[in-house]
PDB file of N, CA and C in Angstrom:
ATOM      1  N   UNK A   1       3.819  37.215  70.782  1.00  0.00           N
ATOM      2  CA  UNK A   1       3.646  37.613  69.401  1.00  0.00           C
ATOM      3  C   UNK A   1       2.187  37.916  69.157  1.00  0.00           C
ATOM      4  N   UNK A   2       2.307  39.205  68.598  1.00  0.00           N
ATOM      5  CA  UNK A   2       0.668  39.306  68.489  1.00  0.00           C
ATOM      6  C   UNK A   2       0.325  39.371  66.602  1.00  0.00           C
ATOM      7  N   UNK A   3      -0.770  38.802  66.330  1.00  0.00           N
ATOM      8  CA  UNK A   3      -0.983  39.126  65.227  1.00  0.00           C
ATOM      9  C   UNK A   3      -0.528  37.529  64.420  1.00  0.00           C
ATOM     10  N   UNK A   4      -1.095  37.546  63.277  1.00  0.00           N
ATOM     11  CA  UNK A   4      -1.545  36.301  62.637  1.00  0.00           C
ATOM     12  C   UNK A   4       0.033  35.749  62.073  1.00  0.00           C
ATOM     13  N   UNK A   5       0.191  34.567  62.870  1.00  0.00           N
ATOM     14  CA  UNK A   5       1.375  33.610  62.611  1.00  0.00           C
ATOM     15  C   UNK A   5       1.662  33.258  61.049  1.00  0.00           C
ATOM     16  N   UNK A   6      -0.161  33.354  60.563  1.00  0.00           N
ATOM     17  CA  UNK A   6       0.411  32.163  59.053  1.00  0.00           C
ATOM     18  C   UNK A   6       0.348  33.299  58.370  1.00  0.00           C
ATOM     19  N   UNK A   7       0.450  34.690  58.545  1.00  0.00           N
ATOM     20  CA  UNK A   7       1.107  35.488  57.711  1.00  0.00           C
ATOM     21  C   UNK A   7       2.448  35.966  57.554  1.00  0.00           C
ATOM     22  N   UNK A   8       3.383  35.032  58.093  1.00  0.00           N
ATOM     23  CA  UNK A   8       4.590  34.787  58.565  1.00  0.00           C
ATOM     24  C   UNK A   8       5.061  33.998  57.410  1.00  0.00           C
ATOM     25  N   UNK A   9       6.573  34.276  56.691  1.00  0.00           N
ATOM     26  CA  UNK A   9       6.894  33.403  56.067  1.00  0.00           C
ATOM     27  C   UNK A   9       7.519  31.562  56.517  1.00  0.00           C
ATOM     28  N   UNK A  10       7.173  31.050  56.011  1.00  0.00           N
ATOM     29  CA  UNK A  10       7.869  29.514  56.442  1.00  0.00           C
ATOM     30  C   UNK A  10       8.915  29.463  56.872  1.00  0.00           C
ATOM     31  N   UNK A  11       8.944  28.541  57.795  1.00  0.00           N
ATOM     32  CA  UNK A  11      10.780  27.845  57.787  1.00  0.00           C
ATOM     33  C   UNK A  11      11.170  27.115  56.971  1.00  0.00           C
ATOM     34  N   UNK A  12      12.369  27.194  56.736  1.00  0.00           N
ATOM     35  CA  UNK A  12      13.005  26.459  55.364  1.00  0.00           C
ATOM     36  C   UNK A  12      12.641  25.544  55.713  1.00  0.00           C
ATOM     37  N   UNK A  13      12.425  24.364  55.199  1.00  0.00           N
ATOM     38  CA  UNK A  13      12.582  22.408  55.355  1.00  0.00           C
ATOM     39  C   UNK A  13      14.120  22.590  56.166  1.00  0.00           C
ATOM     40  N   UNK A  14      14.833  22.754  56.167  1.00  0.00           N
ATOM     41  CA  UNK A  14      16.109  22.102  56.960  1.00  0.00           C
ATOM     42  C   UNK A  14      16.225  22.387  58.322  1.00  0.00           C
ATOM     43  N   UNK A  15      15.314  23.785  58.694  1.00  0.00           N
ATOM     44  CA  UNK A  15      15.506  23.890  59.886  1.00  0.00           C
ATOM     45  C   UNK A  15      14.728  23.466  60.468  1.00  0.00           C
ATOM     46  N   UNK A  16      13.514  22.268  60.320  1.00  0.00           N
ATOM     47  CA  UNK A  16      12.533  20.917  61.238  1.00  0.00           C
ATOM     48  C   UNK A  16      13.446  20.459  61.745  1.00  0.00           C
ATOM     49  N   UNK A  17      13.193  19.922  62.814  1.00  0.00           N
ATOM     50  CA  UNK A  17      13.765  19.195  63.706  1.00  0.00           C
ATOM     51  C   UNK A  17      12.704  18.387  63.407  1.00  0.00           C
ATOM     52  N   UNK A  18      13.020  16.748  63.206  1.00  0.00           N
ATOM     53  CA  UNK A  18      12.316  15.533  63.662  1.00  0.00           C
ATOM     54  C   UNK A  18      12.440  14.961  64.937  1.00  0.00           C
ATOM     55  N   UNK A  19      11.074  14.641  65.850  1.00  0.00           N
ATOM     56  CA  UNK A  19      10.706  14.303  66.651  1.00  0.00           C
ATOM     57  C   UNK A  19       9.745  12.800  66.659  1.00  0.00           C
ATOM     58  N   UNK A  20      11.092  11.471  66.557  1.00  0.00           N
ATOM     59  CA  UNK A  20      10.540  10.278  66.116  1.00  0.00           C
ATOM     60  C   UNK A  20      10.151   9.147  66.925  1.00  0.00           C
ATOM     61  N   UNK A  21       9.044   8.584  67.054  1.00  0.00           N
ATOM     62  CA  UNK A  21       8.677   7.074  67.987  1.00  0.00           C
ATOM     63  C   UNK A  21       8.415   6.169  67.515  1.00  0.00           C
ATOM     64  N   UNK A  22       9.115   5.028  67.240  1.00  0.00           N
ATOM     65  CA  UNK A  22       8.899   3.734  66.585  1.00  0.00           C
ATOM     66  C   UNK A  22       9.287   3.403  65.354  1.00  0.00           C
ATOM     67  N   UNK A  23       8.898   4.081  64.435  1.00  0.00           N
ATOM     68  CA  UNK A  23       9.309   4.139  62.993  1.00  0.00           C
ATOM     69  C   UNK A  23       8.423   2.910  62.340  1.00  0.00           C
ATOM     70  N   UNK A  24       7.181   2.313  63.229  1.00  0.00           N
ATOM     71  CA  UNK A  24       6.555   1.205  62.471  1.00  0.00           C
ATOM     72  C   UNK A  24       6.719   1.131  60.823  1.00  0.00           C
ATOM     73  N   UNK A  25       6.057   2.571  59.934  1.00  0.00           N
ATOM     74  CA  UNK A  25       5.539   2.585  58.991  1.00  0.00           C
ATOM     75  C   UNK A  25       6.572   3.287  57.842  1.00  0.00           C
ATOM     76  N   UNK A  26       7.847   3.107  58.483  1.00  0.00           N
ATOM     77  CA  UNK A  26       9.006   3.640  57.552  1.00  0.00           C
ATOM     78  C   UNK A  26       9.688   4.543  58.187  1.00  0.00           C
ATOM     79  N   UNK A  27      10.699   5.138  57.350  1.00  0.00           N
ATOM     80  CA  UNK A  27      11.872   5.711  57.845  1.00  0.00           C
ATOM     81  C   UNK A  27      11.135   7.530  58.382  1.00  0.00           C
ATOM     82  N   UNK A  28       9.602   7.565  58.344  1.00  0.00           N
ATOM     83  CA  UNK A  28       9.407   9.157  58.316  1.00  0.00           C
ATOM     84  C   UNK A  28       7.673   8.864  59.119  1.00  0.00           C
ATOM     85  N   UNK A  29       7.620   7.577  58.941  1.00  0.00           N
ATOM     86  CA  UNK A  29       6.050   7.259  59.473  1.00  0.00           C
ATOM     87  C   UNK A  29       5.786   7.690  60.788  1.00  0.00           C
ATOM     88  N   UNK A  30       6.624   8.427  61.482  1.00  0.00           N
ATOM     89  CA  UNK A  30       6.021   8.073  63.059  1.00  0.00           C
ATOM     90  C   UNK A  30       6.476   9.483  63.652  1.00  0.00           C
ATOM     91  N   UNK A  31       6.760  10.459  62.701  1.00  0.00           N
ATOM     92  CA  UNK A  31       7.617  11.915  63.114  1.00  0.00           C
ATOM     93  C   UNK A  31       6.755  13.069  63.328  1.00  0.00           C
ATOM     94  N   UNK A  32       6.908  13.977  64.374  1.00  0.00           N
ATOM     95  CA  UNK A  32       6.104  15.088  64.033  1.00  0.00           C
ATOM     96  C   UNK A  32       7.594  16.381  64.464  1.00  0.00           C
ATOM     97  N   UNK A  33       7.437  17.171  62.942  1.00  0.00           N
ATOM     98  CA  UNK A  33       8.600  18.026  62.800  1.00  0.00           C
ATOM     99  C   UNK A  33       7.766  19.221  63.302  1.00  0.00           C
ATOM    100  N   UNK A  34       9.178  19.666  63.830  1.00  0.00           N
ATOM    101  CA  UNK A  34       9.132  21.561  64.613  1.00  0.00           C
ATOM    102  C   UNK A  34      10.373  22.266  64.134  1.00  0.00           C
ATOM    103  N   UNK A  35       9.479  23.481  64.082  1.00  0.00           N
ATOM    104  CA  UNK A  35      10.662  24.569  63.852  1.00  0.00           C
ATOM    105  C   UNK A  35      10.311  26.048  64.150  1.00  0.00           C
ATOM    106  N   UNK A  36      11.337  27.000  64.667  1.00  0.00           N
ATOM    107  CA  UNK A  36      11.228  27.873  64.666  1.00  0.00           C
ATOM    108  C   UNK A  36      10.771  28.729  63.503  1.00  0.00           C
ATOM    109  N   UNK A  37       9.428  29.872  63.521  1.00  0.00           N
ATOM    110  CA  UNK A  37       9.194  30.823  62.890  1.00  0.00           C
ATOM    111  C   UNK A  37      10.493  31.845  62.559  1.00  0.00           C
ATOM    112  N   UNK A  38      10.912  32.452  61.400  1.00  0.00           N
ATOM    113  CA  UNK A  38      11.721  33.493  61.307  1.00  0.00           C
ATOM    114  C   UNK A  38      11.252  34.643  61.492  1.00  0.00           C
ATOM    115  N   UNK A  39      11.746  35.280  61.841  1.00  0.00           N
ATOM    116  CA  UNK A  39      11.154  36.704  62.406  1.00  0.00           C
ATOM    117  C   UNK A  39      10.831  36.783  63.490  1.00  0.00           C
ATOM    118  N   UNK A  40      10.690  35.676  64.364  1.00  0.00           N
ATOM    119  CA  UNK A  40      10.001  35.788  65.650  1.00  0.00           C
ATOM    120  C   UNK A  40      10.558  35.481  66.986  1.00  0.00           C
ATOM    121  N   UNK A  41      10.384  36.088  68.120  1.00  0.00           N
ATOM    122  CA  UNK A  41      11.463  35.946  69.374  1.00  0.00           C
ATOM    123  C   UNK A  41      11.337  33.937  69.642  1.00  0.00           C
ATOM    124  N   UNK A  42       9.587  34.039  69.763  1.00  0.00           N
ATOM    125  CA  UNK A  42       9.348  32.260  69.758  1.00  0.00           C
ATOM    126  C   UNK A  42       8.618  31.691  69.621  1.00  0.00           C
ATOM    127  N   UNK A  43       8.309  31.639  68.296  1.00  0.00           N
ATOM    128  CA  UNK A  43       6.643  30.714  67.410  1.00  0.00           C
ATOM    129  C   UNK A  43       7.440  29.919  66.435  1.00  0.00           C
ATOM    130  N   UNK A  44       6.722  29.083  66.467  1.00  0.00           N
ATOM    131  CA  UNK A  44       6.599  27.848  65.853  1.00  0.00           C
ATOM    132  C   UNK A  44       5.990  26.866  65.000  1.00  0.00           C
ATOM    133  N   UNK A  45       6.486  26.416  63.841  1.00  0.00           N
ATOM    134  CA  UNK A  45       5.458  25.570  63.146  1.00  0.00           C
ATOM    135  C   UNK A  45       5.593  24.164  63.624  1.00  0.00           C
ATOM    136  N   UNK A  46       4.688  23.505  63.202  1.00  0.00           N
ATOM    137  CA  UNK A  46       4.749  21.786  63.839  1.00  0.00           C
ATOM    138  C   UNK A  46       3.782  21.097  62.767  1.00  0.00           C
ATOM    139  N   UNK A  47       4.763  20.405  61.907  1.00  0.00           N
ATOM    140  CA  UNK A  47       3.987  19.500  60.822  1.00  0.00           C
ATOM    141  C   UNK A  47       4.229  17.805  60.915  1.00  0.00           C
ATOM    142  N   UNK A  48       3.093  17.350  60.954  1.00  0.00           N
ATOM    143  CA  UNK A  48       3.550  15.788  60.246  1.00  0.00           C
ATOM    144  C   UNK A  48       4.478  15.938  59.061  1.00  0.00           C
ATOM    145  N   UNK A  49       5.498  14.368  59.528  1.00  0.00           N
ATOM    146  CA  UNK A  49       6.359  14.026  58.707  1.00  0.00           C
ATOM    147  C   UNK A  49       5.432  13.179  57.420  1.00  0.00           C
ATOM    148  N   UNK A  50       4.398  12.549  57.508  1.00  0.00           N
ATOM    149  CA  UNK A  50       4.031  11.692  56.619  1.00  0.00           C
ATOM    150  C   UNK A  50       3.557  12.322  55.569  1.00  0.00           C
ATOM    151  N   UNK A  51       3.729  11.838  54.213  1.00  0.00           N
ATOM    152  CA  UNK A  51       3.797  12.313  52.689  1.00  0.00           C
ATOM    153  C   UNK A  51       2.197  13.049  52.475  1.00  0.00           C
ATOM    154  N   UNK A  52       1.341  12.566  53.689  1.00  0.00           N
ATOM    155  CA  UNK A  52      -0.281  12.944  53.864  1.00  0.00           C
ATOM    156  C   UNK A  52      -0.040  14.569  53.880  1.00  0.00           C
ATOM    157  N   UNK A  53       0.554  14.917  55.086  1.00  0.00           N
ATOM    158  CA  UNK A  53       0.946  15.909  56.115  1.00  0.00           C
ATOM    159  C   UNK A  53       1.543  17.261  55.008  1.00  0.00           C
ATOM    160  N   UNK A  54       2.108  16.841  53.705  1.00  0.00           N
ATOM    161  CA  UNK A  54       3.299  17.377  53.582  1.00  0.00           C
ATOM    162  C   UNK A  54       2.177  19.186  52.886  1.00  0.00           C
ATOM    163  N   UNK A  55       2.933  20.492  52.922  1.00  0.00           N
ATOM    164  CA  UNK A  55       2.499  21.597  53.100  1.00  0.00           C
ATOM    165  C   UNK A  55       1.724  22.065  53.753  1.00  0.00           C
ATOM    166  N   UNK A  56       0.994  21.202  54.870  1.00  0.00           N
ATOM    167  CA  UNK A  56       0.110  21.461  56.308  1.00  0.00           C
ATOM    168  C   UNK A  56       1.141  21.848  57.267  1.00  0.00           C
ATOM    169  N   UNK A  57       0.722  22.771  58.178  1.00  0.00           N
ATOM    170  CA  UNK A  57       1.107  22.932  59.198  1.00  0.00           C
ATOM    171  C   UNK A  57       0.055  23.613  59.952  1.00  0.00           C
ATOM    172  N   UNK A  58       0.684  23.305  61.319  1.00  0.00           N
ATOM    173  CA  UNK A  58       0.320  24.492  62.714  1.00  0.00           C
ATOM    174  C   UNK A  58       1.517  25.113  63.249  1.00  0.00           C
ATOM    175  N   UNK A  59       0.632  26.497  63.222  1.00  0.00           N
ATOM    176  CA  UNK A  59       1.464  27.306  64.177  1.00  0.00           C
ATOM    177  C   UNK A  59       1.467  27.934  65.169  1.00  0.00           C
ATOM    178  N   UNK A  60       2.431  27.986  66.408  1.00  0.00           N
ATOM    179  CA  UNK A  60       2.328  28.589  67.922  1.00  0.00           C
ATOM    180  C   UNK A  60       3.099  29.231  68.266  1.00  0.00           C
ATOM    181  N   UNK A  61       3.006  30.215  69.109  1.00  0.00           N
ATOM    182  CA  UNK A  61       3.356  31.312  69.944  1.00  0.00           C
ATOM    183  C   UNK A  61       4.528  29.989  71.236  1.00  0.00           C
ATOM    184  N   UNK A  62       4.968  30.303  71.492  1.00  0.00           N
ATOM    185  CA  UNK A  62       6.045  29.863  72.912  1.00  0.00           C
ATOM    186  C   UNK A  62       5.195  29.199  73.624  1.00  0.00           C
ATOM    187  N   UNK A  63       4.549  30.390  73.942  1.00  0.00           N
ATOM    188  CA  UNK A  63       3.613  30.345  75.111  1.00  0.00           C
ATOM    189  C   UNK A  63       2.500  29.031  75.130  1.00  0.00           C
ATOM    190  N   UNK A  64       2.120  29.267  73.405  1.00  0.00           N
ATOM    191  CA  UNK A  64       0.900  28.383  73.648  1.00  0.00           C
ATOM    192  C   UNK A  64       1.155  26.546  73.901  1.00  0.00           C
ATOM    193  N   UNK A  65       2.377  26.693  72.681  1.00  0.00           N
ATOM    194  CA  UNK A  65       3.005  25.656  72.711  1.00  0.00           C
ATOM    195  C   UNK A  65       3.716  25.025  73.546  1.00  0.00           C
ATOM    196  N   UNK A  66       4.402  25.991  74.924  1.00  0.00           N
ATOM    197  CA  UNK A  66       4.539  24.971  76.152  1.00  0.00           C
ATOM    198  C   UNK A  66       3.192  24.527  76.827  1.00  0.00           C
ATOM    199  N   UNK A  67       2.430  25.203  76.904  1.00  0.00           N
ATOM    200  CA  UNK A  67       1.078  24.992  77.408  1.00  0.00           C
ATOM    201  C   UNK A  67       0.679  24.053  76.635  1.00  0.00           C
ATOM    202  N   UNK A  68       0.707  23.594  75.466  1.00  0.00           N
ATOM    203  CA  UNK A  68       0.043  22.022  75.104  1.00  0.00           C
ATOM    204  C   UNK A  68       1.118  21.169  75.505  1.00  0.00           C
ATOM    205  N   UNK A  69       2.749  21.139  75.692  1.00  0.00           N
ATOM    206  CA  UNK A  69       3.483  20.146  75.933  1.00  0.00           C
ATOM    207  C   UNK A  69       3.315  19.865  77.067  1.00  0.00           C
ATOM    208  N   UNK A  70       3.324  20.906  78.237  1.00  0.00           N
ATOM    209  CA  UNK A  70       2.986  20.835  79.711  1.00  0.00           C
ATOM    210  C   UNK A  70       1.806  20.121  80.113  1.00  0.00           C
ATOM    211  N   UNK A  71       0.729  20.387  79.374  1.00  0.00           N
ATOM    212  CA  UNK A  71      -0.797  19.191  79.497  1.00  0.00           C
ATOM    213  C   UNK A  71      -0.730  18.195  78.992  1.00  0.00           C
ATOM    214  N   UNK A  72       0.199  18.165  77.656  1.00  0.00           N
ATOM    215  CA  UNK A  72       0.110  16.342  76.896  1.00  0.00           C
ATOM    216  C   UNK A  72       0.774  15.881  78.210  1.00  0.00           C
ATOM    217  N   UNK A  73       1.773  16.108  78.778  1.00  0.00           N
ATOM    218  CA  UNK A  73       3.117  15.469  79.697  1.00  0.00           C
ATOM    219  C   UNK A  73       2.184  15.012  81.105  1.00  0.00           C
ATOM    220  N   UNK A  74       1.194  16.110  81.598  1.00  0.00           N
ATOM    221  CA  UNK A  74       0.319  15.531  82.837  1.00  0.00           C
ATOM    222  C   UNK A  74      -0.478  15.161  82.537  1.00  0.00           C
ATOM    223  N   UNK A  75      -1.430  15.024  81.178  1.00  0.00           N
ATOM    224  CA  UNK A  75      -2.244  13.867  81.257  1.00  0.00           C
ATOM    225  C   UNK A  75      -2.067  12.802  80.389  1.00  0.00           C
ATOM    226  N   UNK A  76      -0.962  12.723  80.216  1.00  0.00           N
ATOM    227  CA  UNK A  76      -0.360  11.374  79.882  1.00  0.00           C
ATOM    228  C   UNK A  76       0.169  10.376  80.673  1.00  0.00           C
ATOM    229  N   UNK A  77       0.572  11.361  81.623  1.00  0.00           N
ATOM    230  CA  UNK A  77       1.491  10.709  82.860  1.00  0.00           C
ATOM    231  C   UNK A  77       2.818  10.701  82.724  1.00  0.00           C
ATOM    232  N   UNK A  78       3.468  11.765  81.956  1.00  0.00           N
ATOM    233  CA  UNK A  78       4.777  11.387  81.968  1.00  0.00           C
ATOM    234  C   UNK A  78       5.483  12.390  82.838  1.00  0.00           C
ATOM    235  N   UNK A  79       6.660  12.315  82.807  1.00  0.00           N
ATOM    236  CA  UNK A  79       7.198  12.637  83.450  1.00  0.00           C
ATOM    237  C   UNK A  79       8.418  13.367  82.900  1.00  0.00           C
ATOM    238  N   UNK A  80       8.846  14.948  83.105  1.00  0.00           N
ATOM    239  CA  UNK A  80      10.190  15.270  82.233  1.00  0.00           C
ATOM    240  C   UNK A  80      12.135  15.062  83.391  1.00  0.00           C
TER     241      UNK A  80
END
């Protein structure tokens, strides 16, 4: 995708997917939501769930965004 993502309209709220670990700080404290861009073959927004977070986002291209999951995963040490 070339050309500026956040001139892209939003994804609705329903189509986040929550992505949750622990839930220490409540039922939404520990989430970071993704969703597909509309209009686009494969970009993405990715916002905190917490009430801080709420009308912030980032947004990524496919590409860029396996490329940060692929580096969090090896230098974290995990393993898919």
């Amino acid at each position: 995708m070339d050309g500026n993502l956040y001139a892209l309209s939003a994804p609705a709220a329903c189509a986040f997917a929550d992505f949750c670990g622990g839930n220490a700080g409540g039922p939404h404290e520990t989430c970071v939501s993704l969703a597909a861009i509309p209009g686009t073959d494969a970009s993405f927004a990715v916002r905190d769930s917490k009430p801080e977070g709420i009308g912030k986002e980032l947004r990524f291209t496919g590409s860029e965004l396996d490329d940060f999951a692929t580096g969090w995963v090896r230098t974290r040490g995990l393993t898919l």
